[in-house]
N, C-alpha and C. Protein backbone atom coordinates (compact mmCIF):
# COMPACT_ATOMS: atom_id res chain seq x y z
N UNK A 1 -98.83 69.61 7.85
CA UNK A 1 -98.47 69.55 6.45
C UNK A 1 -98.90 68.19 5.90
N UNK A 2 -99.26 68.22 4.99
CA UNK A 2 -99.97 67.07 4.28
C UNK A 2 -98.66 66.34 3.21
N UNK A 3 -99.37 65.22 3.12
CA UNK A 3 -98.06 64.00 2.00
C UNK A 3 -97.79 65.27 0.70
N UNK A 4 -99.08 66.03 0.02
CA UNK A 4 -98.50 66.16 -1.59
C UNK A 4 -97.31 67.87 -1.03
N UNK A 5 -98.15 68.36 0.60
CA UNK A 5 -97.11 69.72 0.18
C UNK A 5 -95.42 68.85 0.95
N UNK A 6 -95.25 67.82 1.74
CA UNK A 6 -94.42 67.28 2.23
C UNK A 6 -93.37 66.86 0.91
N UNK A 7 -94.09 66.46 -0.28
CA UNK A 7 -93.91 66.37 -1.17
C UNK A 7 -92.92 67.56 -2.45
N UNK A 8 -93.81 68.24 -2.38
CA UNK A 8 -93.48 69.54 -2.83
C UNK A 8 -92.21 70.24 -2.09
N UNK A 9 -92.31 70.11 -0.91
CA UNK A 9 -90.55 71.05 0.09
C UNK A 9 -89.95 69.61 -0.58
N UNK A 10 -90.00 68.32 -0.58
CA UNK A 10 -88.72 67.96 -0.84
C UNK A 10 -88.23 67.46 -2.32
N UNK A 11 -89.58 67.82 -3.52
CA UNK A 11 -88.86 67.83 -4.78
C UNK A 11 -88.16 69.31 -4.77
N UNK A 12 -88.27 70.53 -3.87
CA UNK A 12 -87.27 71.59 -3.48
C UNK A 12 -85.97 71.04 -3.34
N UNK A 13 -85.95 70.70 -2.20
CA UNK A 13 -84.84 70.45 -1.79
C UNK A 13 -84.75 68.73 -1.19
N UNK A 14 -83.93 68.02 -1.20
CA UNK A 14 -84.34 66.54 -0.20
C UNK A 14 -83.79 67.06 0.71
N UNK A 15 -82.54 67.84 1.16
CA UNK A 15 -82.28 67.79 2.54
C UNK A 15 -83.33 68.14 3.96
N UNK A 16 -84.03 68.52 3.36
CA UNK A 16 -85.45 69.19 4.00
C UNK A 16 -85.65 67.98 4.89
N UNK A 17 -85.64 66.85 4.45
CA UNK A 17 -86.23 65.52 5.05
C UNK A 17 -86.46 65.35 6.33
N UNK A 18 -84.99 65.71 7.20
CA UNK A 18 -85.02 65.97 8.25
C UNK A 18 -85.95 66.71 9.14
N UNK A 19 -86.54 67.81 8.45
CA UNK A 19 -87.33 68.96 9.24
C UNK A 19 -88.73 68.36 9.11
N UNK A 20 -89.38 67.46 8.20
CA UNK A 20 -90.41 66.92 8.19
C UNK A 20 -91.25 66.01 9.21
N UNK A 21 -92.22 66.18 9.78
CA UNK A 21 -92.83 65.49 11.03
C UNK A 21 -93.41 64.16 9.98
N UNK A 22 -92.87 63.06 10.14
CA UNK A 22 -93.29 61.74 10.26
C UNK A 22 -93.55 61.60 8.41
N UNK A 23 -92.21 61.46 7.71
CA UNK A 23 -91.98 61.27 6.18
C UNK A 23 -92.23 59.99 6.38
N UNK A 24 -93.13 59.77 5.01
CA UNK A 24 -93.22 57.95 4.96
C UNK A 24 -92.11 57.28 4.36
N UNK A 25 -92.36 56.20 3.63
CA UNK A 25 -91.07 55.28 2.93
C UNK A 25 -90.46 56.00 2.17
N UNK A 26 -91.06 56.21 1.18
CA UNK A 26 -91.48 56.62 -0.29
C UNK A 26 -90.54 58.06 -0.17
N UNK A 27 -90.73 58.74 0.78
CA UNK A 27 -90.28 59.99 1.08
C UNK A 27 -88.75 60.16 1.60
N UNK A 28 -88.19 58.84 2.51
CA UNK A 28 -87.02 59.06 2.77
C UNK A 28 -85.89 58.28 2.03
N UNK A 29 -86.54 57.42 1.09
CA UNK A 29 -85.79 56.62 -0.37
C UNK A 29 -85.56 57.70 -1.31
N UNK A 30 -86.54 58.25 -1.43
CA UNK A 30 -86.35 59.78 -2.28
C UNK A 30 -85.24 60.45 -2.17
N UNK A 31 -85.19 61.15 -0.70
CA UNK A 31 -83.91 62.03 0.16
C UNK A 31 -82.55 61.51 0.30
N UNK A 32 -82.81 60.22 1.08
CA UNK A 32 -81.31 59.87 0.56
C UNK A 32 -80.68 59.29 -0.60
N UNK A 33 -81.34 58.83 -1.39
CA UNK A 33 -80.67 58.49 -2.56
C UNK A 33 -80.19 60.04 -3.57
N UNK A 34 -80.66 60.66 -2.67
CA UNK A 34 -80.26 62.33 -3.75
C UNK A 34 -79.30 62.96 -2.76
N UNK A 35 -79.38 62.44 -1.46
CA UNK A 35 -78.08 63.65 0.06
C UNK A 35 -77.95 62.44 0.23
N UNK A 36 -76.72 61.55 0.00
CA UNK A 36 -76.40 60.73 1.34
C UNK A 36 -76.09 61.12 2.64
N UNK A 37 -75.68 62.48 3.04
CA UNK A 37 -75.32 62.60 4.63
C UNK A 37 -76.63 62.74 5.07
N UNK A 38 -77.88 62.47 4.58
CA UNK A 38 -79.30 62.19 5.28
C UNK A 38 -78.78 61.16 6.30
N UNK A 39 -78.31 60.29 5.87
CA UNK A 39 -78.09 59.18 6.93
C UNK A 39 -77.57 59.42 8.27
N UNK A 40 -77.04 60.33 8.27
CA UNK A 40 -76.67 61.06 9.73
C UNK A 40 -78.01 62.00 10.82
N UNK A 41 -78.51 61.92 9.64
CA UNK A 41 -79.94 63.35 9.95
C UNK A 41 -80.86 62.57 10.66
N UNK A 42 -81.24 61.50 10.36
CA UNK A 42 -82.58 60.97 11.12
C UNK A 42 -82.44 59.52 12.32
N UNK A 43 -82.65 59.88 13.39
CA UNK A 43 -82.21 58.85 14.60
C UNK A 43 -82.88 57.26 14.00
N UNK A 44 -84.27 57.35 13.53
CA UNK A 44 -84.32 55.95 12.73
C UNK A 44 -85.38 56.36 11.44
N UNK A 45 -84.73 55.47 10.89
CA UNK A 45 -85.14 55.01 9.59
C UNK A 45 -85.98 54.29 9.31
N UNK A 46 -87.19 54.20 8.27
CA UNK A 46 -88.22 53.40 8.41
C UNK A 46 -87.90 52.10 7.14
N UNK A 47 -87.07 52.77 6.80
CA UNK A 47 -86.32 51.93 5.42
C UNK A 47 -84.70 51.46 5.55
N UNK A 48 -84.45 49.99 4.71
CA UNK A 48 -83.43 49.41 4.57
C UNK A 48 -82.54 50.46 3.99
N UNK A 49 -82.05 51.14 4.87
CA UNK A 49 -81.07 52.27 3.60
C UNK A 49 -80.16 51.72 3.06
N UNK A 50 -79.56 49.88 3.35
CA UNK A 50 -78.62 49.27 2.87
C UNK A 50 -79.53 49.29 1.35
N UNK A 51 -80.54 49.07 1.53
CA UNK A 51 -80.99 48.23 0.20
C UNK A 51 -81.65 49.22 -0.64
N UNK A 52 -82.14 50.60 -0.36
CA UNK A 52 -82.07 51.21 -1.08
C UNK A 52 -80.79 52.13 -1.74
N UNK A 53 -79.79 52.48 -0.26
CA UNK A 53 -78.38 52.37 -1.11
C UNK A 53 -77.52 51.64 -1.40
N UNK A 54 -77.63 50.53 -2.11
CA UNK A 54 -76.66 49.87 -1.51
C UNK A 54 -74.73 50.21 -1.28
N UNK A 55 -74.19 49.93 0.06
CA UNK A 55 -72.75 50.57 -0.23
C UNK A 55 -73.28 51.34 1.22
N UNK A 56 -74.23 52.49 1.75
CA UNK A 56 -74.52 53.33 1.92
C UNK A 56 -73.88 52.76 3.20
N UNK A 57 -74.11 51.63 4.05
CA UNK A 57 -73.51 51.46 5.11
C UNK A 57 -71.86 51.91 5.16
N UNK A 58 -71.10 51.32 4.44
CA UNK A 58 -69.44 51.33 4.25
C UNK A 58 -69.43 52.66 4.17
N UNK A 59 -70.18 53.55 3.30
CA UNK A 59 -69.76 54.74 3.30
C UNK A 59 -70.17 55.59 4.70
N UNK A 60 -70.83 55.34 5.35
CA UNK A 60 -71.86 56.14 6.88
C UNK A 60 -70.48 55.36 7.73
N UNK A 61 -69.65 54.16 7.78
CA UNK A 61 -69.11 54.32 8.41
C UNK A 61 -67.99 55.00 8.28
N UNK A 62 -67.21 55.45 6.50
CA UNK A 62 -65.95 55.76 6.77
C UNK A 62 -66.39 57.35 7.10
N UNK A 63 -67.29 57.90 7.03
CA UNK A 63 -67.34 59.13 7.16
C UNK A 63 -68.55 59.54 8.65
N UNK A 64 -68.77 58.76 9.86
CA UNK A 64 -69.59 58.75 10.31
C UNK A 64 -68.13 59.90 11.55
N UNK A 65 -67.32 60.09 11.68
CA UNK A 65 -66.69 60.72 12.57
C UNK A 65 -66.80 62.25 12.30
N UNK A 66 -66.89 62.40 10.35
CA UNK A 66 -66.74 63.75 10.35
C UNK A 66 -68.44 64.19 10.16
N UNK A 67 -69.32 63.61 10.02
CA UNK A 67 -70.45 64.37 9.97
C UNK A 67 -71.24 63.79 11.54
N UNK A 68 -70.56 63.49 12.26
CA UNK A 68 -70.93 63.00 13.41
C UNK A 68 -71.83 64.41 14.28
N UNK A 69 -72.52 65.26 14.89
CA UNK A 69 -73.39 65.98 15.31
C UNK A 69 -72.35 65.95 16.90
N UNK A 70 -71.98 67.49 17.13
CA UNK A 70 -70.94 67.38 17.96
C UNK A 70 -71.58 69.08 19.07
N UNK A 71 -71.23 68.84 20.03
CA UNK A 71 -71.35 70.13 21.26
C UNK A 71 -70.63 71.34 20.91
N UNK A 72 -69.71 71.15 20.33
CA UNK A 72 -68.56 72.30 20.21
C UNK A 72 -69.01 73.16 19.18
N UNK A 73 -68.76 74.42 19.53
CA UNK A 73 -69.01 75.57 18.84
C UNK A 73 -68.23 75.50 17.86
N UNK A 74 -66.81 74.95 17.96
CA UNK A 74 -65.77 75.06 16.75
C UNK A 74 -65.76 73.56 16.67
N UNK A 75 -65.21 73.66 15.37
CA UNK A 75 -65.26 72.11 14.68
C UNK A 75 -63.95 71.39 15.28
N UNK A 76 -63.61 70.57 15.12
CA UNK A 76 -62.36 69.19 15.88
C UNK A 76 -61.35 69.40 14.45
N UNK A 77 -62.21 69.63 13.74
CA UNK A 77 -61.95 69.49 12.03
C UNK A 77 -60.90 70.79 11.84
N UNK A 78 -60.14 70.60 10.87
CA UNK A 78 -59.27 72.41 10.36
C UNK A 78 -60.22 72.45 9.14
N UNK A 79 -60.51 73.97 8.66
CA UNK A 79 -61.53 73.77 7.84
C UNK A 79 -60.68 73.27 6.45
N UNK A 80 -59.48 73.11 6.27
CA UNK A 80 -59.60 72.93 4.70
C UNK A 80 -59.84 71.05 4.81
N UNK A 81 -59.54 70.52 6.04
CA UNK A 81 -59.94 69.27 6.16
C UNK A 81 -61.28 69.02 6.16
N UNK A 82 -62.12 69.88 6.01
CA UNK A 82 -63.37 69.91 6.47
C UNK A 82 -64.01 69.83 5.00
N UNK A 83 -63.24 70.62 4.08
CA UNK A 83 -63.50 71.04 2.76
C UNK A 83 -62.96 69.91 2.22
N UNK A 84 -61.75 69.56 2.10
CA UNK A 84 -61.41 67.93 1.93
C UNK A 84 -62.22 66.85 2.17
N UNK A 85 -63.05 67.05 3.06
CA UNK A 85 -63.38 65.65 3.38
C UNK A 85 -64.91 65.68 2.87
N UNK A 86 -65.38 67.01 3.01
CA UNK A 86 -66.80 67.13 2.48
C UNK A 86 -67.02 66.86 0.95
N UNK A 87 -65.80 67.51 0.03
CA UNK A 87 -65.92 66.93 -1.53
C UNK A 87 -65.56 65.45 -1.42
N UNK A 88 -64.82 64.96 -0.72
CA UNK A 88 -64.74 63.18 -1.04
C UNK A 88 -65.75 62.81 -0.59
N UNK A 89 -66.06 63.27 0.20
CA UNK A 89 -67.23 62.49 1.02
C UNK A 89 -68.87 62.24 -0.20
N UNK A 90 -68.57 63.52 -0.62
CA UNK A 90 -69.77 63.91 -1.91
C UNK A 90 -69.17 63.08 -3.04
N UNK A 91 -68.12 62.99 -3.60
CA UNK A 91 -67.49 62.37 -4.84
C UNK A 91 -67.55 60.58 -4.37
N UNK A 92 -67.44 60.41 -3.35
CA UNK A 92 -67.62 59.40 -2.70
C UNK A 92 -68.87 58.61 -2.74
N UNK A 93 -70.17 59.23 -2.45
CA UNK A 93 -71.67 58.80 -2.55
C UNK A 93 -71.60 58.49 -3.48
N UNK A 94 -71.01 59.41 -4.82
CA UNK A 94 -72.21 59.01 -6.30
C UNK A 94 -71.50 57.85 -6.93
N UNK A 95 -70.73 56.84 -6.25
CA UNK A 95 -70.39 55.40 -6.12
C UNK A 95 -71.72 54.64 -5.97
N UNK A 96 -72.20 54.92 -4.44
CA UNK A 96 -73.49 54.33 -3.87
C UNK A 96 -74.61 55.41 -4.70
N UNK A 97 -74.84 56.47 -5.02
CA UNK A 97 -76.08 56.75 -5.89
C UNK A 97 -76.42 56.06 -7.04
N UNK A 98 -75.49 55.97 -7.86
CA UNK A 98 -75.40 55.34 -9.15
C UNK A 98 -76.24 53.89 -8.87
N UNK A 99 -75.87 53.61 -7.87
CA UNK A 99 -76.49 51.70 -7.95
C UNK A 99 -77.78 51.94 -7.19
N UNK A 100 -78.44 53.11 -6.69
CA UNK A 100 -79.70 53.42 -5.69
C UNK A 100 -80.70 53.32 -6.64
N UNK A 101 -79.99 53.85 -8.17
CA UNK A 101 -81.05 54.13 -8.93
C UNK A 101 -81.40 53.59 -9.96
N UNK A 102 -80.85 51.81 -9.68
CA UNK A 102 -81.05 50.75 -10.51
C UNK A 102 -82.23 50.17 -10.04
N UNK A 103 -82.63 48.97 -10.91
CA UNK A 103 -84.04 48.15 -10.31
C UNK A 103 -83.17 47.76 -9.26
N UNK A 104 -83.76 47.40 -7.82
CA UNK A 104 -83.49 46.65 -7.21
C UNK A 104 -82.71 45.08 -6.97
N UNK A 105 -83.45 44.37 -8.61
CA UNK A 105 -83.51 42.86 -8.58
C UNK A 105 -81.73 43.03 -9.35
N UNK A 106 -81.20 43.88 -9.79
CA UNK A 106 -80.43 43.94 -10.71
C UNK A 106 -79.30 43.54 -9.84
N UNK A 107 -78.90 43.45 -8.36
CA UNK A 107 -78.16 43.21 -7.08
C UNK A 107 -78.27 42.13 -6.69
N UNK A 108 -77.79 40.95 -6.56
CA UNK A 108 -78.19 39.75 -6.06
C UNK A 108 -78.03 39.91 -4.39
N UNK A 109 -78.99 39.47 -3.76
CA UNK A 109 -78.49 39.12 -2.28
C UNK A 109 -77.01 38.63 -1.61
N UNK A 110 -76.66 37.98 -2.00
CA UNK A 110 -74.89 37.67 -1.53
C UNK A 110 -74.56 39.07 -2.13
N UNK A 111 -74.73 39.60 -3.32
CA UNK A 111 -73.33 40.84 -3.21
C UNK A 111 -73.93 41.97 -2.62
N UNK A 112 -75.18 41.88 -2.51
CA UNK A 112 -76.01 43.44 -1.41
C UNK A 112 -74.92 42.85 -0.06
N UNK A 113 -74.56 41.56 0.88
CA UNK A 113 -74.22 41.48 1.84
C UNK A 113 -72.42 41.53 1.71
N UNK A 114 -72.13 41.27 0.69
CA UNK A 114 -70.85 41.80 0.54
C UNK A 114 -70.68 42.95 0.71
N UNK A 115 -71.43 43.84 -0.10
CA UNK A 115 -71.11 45.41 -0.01
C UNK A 115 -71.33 45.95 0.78
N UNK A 116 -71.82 45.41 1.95
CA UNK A 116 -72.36 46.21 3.22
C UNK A 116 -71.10 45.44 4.25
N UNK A 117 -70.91 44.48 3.82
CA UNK A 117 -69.56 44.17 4.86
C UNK A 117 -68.23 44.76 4.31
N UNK A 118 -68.19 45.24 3.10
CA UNK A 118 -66.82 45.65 2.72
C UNK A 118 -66.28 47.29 3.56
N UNK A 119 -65.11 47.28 3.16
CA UNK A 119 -64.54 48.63 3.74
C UNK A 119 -64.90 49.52 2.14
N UNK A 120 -64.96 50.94 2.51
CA UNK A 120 -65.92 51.78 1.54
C UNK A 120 -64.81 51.49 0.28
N UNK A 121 -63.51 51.52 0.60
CA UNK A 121 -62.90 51.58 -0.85
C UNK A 121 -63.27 50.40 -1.61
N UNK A 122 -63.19 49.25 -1.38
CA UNK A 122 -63.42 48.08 -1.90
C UNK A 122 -65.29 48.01 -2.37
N UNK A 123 -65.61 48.47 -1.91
CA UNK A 123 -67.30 48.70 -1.91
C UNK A 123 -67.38 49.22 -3.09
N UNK A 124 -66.57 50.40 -2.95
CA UNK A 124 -66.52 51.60 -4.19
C UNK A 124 -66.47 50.76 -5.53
N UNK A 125 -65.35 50.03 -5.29
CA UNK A 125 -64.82 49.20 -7.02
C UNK A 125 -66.13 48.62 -7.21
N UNK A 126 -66.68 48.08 -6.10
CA UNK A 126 -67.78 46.68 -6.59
C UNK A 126 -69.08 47.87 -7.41
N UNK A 127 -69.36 48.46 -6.48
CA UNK A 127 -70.68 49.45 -6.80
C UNK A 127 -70.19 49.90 -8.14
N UNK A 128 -68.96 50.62 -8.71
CA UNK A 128 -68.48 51.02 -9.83
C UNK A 128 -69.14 50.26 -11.33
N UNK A 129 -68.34 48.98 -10.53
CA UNK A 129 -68.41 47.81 -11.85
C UNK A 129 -69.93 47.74 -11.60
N UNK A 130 -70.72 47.12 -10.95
CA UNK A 130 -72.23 47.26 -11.44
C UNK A 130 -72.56 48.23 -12.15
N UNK A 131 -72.61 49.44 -11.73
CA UNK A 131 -73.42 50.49 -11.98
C UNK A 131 -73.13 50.67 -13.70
N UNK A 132 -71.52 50.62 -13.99
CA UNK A 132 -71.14 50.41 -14.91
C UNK A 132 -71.83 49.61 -16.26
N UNK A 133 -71.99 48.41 -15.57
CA UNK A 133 -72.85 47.35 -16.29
C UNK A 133 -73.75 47.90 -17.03
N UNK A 134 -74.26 48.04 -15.45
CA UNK A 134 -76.03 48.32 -15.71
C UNK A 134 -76.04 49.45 -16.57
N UNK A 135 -75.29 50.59 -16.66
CA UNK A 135 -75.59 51.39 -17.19
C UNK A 135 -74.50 51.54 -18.55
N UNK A 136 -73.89 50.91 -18.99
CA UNK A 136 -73.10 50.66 -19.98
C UNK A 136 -72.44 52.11 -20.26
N UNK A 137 -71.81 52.16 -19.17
CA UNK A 137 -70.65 52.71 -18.55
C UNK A 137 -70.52 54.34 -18.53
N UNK A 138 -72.12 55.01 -18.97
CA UNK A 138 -72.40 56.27 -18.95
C UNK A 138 -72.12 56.92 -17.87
N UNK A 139 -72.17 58.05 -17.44
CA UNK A 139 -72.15 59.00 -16.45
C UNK A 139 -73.53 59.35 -16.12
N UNK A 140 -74.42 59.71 -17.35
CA UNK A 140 -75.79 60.15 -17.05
C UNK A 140 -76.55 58.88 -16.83
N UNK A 141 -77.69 58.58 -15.97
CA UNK A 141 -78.48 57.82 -15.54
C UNK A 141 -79.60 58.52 -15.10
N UNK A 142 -80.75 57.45 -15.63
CA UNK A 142 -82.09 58.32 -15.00
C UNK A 142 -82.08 58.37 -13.58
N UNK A 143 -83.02 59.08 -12.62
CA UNK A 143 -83.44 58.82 -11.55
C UNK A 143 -84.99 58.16 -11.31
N UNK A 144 -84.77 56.63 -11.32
CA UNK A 144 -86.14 56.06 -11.25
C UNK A 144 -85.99 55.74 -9.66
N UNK A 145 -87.13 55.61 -9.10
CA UNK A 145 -87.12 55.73 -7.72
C UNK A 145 -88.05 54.45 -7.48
N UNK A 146 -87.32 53.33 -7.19
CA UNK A 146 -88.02 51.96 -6.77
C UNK A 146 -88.58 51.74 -5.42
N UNK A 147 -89.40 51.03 -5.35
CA UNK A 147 -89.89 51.86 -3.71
C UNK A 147 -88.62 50.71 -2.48
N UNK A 148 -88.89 51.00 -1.51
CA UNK A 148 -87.99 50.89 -0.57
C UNK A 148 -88.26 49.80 -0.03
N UNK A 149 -87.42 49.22 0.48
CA UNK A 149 -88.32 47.92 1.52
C UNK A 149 -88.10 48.24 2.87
């Protein structure tokens, strides 16, 4: 499969990302800034996913137990916990989406390393109030896609 049809399955879908043989930068900045549980999907990453999400760490850890990739036929999970945890977990990201899809420079270095050392709730407020800023306090935001480092 070539870059433009690699291209094409994942303006389909991004979760696709995973099934793709050897996605470049460009391609997995794309995916997760649209699925954060990508971050569970791929053993390595060719990109800072701190810095294209920023937050994205705090959140991969508070939720790295329940999307953790497990042997068991049945889940550890009861499903309405499962359903619980999958909408926070989703209501949860678009904390860290919101700020993925700012310029980059708009983040200073000390608070990119704050937010990656914070615990996700505290992360949450910080990412809030930026995104907020930046976006003067809308809900809707474009999706501009800055390339990755």
């Amino acid at each position: 499969m070539n870059d433009q049809q690699k291209w094409a399955v994942l303006h389909k879908d991004p979760a696709t990302l995973a099934l793709l043989d050897e996605p470049n930068r460009e391609m997995q900045a794309y995916a997760l800034r649209r699925r954060g549980y990508l971050i569970f999907d791929l053993a390595k990453w060719d990109i800072d996913t701190e810095h294209v999400c920023p937050g994205s760490t705090a959140w991969r850890d508070k939720y790295h137990a329940f999307y953790k990739p497990t042997n068991h036929v049945a889940s550890p999970f009861p499903f309405t916990l499962q359903m619980m945890t999958l909408v926070q977990s989703t209501t949860d990201w678009e904390s860290v989406r919101r700020v993925a899809f700012m310029p980059p420079t708009e983040i200073s270095r000390p608070t990119r390393r704050r937010i990656k050392r914070l615990p996700f709730a505290d992360a949450s407020v910080l990412l809030k109030s930026l995104s907020d800023e930046h976006w003067n306090g809308t809900v809707a935001h474009p999706e501009i896609d800055y390339p990755p480092r």
